[in-house]
PDB file of N, CA and C in Angstrom:
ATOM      1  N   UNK A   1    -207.489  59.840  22.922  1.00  0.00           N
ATOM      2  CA  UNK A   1    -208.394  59.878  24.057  1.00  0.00           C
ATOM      3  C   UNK A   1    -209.564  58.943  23.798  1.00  0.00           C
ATOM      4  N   UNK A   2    -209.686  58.019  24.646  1.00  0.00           N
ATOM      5  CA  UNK A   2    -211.261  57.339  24.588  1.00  0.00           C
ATOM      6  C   UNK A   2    -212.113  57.619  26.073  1.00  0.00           C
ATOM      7  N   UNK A   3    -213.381  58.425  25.565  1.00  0.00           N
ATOM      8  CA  UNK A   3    -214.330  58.530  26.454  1.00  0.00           C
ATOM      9  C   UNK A   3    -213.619  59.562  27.284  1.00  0.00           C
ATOM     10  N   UNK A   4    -213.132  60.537  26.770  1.00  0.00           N
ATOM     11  CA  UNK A   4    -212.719  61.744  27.298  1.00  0.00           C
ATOM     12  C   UNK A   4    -211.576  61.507  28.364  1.00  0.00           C
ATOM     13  N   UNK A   5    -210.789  60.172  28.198  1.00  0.00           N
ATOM     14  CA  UNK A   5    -209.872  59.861  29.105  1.00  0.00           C
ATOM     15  C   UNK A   5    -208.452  59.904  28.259  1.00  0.00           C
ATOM     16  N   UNK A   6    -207.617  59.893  28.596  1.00  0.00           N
ATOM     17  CA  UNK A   6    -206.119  59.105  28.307  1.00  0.00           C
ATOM     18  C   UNK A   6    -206.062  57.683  27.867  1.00  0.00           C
ATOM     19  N   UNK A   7    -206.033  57.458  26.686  1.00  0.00           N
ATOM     20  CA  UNK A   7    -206.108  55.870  26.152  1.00  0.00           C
ATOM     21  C   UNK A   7    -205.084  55.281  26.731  1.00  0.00           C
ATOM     22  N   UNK A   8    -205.357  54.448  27.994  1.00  0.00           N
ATOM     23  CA  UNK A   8    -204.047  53.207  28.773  1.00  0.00           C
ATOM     24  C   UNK A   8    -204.196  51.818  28.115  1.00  0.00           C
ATOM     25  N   UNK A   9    -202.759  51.501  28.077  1.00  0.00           N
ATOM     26  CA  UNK A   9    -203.595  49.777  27.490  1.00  0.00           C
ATOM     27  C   UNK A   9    -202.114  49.305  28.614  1.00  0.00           C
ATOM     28  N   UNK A  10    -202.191  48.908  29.992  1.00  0.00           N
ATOM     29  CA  UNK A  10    -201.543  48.446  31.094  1.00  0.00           C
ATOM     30  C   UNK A  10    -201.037  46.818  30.789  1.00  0.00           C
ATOM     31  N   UNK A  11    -199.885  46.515  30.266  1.00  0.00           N
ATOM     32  CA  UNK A  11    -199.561  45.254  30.415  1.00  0.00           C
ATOM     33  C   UNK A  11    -199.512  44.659  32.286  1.00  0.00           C
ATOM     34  N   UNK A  12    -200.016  43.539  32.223  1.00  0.00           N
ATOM     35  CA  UNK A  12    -200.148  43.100  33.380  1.00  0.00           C
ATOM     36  C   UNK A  12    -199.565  41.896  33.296  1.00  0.00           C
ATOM     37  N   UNK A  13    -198.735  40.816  34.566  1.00  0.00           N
ATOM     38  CA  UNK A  13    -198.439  39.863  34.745  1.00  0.00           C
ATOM     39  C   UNK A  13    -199.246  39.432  35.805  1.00  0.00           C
ATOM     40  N   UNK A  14    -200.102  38.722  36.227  1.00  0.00           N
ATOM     41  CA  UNK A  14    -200.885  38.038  37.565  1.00  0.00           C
ATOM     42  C   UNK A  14    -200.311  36.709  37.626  1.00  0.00           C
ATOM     43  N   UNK A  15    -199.804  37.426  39.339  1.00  0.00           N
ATOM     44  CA  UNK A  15    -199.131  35.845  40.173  1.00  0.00           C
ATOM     45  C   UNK A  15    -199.963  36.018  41.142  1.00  0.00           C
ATOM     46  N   UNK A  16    -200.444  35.110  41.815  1.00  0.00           N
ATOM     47  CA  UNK A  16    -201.465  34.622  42.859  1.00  0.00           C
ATOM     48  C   UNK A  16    -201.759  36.041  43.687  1.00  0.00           C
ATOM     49  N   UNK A  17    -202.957  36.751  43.078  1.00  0.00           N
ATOM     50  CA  UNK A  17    -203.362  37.962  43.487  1.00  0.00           C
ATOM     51  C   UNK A  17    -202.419  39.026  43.700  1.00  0.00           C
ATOM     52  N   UNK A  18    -201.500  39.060  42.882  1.00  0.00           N
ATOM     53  CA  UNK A  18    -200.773  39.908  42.549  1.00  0.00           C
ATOM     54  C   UNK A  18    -200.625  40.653  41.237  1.00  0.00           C
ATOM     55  N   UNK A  19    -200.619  41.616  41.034  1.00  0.00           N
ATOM     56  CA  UNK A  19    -200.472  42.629  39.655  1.00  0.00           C
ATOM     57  C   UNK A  19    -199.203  43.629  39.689  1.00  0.00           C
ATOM     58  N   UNK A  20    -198.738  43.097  38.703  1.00  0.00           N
ATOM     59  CA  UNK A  20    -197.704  43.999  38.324  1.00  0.00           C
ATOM     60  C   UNK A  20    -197.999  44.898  37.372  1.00  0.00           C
ATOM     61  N   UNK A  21    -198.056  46.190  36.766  1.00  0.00           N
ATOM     62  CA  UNK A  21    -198.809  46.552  35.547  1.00  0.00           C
ATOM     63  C   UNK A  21    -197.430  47.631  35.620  1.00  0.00           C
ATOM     64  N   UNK A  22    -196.669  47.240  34.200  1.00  0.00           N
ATOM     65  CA  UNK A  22    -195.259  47.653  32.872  1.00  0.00           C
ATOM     66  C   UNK A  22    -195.956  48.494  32.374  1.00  0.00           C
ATOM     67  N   UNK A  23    -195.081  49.976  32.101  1.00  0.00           N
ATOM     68  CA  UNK A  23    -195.569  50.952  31.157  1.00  0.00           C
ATOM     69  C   UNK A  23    -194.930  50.778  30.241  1.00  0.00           C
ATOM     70  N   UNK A  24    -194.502  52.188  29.778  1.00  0.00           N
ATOM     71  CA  UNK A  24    -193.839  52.274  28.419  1.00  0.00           C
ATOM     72  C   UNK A  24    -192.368  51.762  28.168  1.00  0.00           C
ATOM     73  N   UNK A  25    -191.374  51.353  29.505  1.00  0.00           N
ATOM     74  CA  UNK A  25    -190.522  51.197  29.577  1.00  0.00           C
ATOM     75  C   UNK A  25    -190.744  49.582  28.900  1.00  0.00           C
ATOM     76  N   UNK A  26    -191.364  48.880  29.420  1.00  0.00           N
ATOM     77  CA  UNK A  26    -191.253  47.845  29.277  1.00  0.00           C
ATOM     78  C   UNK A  26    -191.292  47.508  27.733  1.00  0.00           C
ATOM     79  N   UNK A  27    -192.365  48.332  27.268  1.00  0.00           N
ATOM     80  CA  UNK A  27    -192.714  48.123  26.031  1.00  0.00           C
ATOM     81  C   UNK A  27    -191.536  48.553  25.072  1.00  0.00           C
ATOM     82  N   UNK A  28    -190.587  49.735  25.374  1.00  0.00           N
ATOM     83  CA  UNK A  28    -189.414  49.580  24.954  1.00  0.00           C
ATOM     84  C   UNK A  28    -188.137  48.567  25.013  1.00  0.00           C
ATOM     85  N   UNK A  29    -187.992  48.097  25.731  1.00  0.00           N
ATOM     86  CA  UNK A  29    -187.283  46.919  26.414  1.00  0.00           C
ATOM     87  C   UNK A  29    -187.714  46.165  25.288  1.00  0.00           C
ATOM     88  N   UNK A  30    -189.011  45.635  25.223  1.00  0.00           N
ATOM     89  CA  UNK A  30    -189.311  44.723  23.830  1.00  0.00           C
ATOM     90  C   UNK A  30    -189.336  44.977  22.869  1.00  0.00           C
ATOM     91  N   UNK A  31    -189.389  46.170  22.682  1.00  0.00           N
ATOM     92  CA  UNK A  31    -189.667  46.519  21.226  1.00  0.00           C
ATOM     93  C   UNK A  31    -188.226  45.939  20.642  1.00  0.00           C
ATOM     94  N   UNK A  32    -187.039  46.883  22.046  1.00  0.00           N
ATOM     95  CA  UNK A  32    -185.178  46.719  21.563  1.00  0.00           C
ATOM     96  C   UNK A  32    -185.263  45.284  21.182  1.00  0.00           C
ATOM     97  N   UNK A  33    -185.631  44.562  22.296  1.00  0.00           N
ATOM     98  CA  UNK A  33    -185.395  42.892  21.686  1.00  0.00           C
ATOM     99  C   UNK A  33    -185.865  42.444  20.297  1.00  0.00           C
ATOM    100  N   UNK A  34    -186.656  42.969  19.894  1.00  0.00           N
ATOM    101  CA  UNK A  34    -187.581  42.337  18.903  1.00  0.00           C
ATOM    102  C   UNK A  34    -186.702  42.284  17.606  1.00  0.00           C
ATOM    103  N   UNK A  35    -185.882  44.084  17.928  1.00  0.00           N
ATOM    104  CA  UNK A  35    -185.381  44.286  16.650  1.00  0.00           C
ATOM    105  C   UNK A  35    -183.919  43.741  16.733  1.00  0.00           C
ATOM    106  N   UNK A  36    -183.321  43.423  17.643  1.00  0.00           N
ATOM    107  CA  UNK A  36    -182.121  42.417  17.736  1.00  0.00           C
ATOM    108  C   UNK A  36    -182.723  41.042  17.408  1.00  0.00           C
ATOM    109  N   UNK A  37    -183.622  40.748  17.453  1.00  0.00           N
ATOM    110  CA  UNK A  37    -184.330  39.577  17.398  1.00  0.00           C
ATOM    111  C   UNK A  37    -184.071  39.273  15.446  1.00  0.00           C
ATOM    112  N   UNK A  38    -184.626  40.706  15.058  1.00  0.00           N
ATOM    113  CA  UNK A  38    -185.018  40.728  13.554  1.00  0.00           C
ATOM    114  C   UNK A  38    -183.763  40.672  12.820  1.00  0.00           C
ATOM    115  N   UNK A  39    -182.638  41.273  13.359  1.00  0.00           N
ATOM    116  CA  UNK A  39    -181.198  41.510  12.802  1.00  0.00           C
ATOM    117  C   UNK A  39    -180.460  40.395  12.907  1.00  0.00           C
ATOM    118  N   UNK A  40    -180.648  39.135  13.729  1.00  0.00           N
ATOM    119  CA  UNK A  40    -180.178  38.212  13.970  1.00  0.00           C
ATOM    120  C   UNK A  40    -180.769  37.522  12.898  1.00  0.00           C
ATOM    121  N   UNK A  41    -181.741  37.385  12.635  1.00  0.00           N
ATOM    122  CA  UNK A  41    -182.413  36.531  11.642  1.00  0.00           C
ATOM    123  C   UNK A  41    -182.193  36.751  10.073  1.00  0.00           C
ATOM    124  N   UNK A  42    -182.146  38.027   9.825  1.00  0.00           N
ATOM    125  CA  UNK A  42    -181.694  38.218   8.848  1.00  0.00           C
ATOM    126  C   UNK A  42    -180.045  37.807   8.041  1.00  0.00           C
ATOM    127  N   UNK A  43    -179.460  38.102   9.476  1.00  0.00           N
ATOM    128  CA  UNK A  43    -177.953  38.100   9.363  1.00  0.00           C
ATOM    129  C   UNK A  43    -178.130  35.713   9.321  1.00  0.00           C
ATOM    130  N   UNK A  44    -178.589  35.606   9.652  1.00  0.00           N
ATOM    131  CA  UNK A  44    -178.712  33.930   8.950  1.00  0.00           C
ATOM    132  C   UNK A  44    -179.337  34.067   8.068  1.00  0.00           C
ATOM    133  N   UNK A  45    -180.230  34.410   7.716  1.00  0.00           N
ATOM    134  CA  UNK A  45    -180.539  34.191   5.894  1.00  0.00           C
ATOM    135  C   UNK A  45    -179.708  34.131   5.065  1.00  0.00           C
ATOM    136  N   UNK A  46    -178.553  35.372   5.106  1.00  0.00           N
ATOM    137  CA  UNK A  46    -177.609  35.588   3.872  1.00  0.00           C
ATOM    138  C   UNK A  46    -176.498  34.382   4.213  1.00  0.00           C
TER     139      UNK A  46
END
């Protein structure tokens, strides 16, 4: 909680006065990529 609220931190995209604001889904969506991201990379190292 900050300031007696619900701590939000709203990803936003702005297209010409437009806001899109991604919750947690999104942030999962990337997180999945990140770690296919990480497994790929590894799997070229060896």
């Amino acid at each position: 909680m900050l300031y007696g609220r619900k701590c939000r931190a709203p990803i936003c995209w702005d297209q010409v006065r437009e806001r899109v604001i991604e919750g947690p889904e999104m942030i999962e969506v990337t997180n999945a990529k990140v770690a296919v991201a990480k497994e790929k990379l590894k799997e070229a190292r060896t």
